[in-house]
N, C-alpha and C. Protein backbone atom coordinates (compact mmCIF):
# COMPACT_ATOMS: atom_id res chain seq x y z
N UNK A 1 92.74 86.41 110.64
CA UNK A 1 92.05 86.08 109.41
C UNK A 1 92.73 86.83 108.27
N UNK A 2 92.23 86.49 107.44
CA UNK A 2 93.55 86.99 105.90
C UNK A 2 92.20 87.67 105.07
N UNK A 3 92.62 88.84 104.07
CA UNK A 3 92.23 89.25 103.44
C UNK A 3 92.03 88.49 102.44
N UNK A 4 90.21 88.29 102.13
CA UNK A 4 90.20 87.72 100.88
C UNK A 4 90.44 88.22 99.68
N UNK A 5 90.24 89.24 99.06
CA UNK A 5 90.83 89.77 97.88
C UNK A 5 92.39 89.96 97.23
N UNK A 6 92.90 90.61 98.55
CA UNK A 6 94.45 90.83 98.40
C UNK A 6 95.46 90.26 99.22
N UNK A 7 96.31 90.09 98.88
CA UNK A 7 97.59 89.86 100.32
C UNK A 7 97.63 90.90 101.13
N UNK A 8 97.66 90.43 102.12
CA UNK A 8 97.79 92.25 103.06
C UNK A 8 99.22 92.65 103.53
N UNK A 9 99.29 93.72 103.58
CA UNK A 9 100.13 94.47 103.78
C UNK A 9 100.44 95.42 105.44
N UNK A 10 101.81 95.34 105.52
CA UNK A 10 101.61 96.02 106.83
C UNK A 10 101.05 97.47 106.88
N UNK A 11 100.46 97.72 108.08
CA UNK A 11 99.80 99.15 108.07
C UNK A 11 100.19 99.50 109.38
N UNK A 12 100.00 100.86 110.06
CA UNK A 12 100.35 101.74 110.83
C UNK A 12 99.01 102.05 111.59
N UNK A 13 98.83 102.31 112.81
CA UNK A 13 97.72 102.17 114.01
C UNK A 13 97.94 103.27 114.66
N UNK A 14 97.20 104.62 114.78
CA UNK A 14 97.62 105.56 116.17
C UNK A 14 96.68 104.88 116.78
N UNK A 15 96.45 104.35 118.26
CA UNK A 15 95.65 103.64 119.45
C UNK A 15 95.39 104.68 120.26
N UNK A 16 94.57 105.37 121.21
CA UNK A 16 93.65 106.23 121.75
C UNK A 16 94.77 106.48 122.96
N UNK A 17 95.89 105.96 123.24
CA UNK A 17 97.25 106.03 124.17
C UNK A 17 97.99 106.92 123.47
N UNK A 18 98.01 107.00 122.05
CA UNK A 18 98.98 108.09 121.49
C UNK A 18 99.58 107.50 121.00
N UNK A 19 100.10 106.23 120.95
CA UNK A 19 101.42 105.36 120.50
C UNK A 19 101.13 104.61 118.90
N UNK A 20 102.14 105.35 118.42
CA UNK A 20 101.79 104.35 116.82
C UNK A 20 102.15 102.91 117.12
N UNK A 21 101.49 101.98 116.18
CA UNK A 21 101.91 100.77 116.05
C UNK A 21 101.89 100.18 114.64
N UNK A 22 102.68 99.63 114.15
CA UNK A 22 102.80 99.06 112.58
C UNK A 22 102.34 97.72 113.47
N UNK A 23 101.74 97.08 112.57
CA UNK A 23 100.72 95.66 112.17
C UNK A 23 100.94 95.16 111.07
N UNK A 24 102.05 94.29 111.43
CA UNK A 24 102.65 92.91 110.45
C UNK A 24 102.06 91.91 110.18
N UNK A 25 101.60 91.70 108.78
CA UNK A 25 100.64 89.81 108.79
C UNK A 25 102.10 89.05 108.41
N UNK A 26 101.73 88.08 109.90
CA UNK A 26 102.81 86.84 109.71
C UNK A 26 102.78 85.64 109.06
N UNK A 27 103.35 84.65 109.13
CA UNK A 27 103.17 83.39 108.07
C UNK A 27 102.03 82.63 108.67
N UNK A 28 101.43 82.52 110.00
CA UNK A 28 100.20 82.40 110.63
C UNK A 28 99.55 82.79 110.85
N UNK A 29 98.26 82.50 111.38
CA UNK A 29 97.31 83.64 111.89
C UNK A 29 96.95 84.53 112.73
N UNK A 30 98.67 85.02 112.78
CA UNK A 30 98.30 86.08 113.57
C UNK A 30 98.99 87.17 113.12
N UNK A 31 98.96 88.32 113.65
CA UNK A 31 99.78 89.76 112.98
C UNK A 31 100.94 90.42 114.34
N UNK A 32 102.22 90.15 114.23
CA UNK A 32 103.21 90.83 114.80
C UNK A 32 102.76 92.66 114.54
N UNK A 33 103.04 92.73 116.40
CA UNK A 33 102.86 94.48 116.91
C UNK A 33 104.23 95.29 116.69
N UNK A 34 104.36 96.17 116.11
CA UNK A 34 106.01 96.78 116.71
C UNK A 34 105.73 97.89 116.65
N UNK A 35 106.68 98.80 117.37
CA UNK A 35 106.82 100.26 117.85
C UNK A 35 107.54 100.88 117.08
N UNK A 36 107.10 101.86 116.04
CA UNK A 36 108.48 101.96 114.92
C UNK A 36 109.21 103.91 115.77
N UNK A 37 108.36 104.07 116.82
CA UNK A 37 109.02 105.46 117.72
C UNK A 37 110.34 104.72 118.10
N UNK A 38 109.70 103.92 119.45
CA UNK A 38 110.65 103.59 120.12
C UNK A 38 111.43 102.26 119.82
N UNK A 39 111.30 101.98 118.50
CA UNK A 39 111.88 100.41 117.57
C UNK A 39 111.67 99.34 118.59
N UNK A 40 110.56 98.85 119.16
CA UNK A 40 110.27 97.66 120.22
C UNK A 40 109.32 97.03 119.71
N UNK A 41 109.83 95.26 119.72
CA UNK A 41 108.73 94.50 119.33
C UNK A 41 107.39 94.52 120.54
N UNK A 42 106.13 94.32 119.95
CA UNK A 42 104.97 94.40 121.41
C UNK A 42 104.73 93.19 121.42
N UNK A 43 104.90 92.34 120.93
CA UNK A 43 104.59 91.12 120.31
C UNK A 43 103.45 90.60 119.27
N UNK A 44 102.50 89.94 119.56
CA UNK A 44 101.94 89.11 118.37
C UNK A 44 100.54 89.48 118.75
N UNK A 45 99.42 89.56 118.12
CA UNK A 45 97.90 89.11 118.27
C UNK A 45 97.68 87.89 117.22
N UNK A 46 96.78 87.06 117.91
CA UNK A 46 96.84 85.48 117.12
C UNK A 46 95.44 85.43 117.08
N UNK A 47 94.76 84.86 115.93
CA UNK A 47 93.48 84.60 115.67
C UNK A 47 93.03 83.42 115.31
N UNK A 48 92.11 82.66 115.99
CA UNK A 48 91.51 81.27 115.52
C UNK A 48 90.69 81.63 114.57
N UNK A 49 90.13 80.61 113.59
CA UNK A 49 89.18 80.44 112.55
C UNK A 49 87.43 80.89 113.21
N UNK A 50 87.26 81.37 114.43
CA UNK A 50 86.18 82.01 114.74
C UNK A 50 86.50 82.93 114.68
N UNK A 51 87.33 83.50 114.78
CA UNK A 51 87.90 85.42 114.74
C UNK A 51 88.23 85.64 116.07
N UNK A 52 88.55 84.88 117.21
CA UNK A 52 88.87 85.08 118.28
C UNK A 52 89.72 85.01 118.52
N UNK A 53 90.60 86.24 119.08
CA UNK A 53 91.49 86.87 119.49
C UNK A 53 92.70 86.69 120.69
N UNK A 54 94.01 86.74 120.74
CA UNK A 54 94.73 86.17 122.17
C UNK A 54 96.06 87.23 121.39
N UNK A 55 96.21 87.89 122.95
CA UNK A 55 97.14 88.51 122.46
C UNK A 55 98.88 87.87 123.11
N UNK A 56 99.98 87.83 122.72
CA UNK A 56 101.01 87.17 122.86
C UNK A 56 101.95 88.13 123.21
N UNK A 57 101.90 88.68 124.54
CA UNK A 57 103.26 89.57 124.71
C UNK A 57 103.03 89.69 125.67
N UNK A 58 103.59 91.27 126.60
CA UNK A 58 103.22 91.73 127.89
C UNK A 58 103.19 93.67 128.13
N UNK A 59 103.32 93.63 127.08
CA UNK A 59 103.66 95.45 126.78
C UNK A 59 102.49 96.31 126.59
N UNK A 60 101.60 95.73 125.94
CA UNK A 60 100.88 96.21 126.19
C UNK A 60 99.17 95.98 126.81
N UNK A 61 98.13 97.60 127.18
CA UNK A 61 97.19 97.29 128.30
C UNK A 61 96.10 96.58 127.37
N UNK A 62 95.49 96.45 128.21
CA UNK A 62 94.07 95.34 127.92
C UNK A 62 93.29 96.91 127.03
N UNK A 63 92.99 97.58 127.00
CA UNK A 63 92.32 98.57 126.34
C UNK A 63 93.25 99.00 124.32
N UNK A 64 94.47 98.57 125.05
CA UNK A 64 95.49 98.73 123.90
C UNK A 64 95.15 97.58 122.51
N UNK A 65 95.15 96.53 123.56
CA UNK A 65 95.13 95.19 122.86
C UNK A 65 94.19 95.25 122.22
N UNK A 66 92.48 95.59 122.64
CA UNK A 66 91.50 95.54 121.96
C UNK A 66 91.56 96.71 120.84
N UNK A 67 91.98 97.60 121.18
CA UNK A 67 91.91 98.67 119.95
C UNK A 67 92.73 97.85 118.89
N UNK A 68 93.71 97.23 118.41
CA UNK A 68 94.91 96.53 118.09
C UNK A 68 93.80 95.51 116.98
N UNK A 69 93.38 94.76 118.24
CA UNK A 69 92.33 93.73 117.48
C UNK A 69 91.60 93.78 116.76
N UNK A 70 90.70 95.28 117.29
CA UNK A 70 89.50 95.57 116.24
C UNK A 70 90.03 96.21 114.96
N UNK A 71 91.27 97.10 114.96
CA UNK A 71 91.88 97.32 113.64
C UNK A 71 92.24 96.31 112.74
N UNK A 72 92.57 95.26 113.05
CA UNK A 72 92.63 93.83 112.27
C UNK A 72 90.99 93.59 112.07
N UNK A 73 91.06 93.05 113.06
CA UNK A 73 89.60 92.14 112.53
C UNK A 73 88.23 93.05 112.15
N UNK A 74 88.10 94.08 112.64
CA UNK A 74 86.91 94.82 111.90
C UNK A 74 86.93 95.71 110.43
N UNK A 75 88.42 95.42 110.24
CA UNK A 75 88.51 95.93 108.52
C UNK A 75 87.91 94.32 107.99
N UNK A 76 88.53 93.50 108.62
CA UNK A 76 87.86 92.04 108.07
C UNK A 76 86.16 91.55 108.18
N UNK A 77 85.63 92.13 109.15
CA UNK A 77 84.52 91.96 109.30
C UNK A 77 83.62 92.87 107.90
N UNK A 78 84.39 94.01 107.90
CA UNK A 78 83.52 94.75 106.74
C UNK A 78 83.40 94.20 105.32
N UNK A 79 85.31 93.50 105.24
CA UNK A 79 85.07 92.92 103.81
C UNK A 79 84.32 91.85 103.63
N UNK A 80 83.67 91.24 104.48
CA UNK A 80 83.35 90.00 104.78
C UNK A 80 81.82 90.15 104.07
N UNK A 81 81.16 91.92 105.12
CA UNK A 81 79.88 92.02 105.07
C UNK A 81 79.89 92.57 103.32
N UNK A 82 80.91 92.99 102.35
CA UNK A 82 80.77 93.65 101.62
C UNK A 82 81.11 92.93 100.56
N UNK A 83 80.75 91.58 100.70
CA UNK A 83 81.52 90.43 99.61
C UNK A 83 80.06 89.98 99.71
N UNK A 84 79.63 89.81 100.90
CA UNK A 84 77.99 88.66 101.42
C UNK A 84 76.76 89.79 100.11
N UNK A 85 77.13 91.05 100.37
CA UNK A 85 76.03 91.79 99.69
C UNK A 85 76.10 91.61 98.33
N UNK A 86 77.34 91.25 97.85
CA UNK A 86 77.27 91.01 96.56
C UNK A 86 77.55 90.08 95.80
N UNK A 87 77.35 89.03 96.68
CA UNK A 87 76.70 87.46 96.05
C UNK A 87 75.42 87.27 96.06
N UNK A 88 75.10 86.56 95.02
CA UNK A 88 73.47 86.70 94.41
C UNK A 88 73.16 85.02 95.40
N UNK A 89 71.99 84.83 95.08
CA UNK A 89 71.97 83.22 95.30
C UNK A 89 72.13 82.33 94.95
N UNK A 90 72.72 82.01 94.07
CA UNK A 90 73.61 81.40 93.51
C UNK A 90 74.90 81.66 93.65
N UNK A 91 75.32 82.31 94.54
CA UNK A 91 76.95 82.72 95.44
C UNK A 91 77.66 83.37 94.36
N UNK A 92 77.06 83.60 93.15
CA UNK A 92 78.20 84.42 92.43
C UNK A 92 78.15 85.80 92.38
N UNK A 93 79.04 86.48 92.36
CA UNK A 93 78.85 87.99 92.24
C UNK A 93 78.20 88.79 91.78
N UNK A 94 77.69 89.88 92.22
CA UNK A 94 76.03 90.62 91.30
C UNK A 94 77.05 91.92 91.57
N UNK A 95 76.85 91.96 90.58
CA UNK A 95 77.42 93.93 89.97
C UNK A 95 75.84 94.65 89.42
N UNK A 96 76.15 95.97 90.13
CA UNK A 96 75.04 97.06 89.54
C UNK A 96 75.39 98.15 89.06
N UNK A 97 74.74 98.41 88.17
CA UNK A 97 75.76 99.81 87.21
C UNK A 97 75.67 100.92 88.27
N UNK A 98 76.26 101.74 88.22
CA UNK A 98 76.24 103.17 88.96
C UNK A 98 75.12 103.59 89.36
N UNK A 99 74.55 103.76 90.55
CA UNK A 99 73.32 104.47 90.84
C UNK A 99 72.50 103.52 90.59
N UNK A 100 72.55 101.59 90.66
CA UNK A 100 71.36 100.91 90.74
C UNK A 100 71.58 100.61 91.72
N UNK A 101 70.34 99.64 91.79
CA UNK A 101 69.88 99.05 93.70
C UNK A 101 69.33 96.99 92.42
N UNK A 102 69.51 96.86 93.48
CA UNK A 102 68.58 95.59 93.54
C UNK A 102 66.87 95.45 92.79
């Protein structure tokens, strides 16, 4: 899924294995893995229009992959929830000055 506000940009992942990973958004929907230690492509994670996930390589573990995924898609899930709070009903944007509420 693509960032609605901005174009995204590649970013950098330490995964709970120790191993950095840079996270490339590609011309599809999915984001190329690479190893910038050991300069190795990991391959691809690909996402359908439900947010569901398939990962495209063989390098790395099933525990890897999901950490991988949720760094993509749960920065997306937040902007998602943090766009919904601030459309009014009428879907357009509601701004509150500093220190208001609803």
């Amino acid at each position: 899924m693509r960032n609605k506000l901005f174009p995204e940009t590649p970013k950098s992942v330490k995964i709970s294995t120790g191993k950095w990973v840079r996270i490339l958004p590609d011309e599809g929907e999915g984001y190329a893995l690479y190893d910038p230690i050991a300069e190795l492509d990991l391959g691809r994670i690909l996402f359908d229009t439900a947010n569901n996930w398939i990962y495209d390589g063989d390098l790395l573990s099933v525990i890897e992959q999901e950490e991988l995924a949720g760094a993509i898609n749960g920065h997306e899930k937040k902007m998602d929830d943090l766009l919904e709070r601030w459309r009014g009903d009428d879907g357009t944007a509601m701004f509150f000055p500093r220190g208001g509420t609803e």
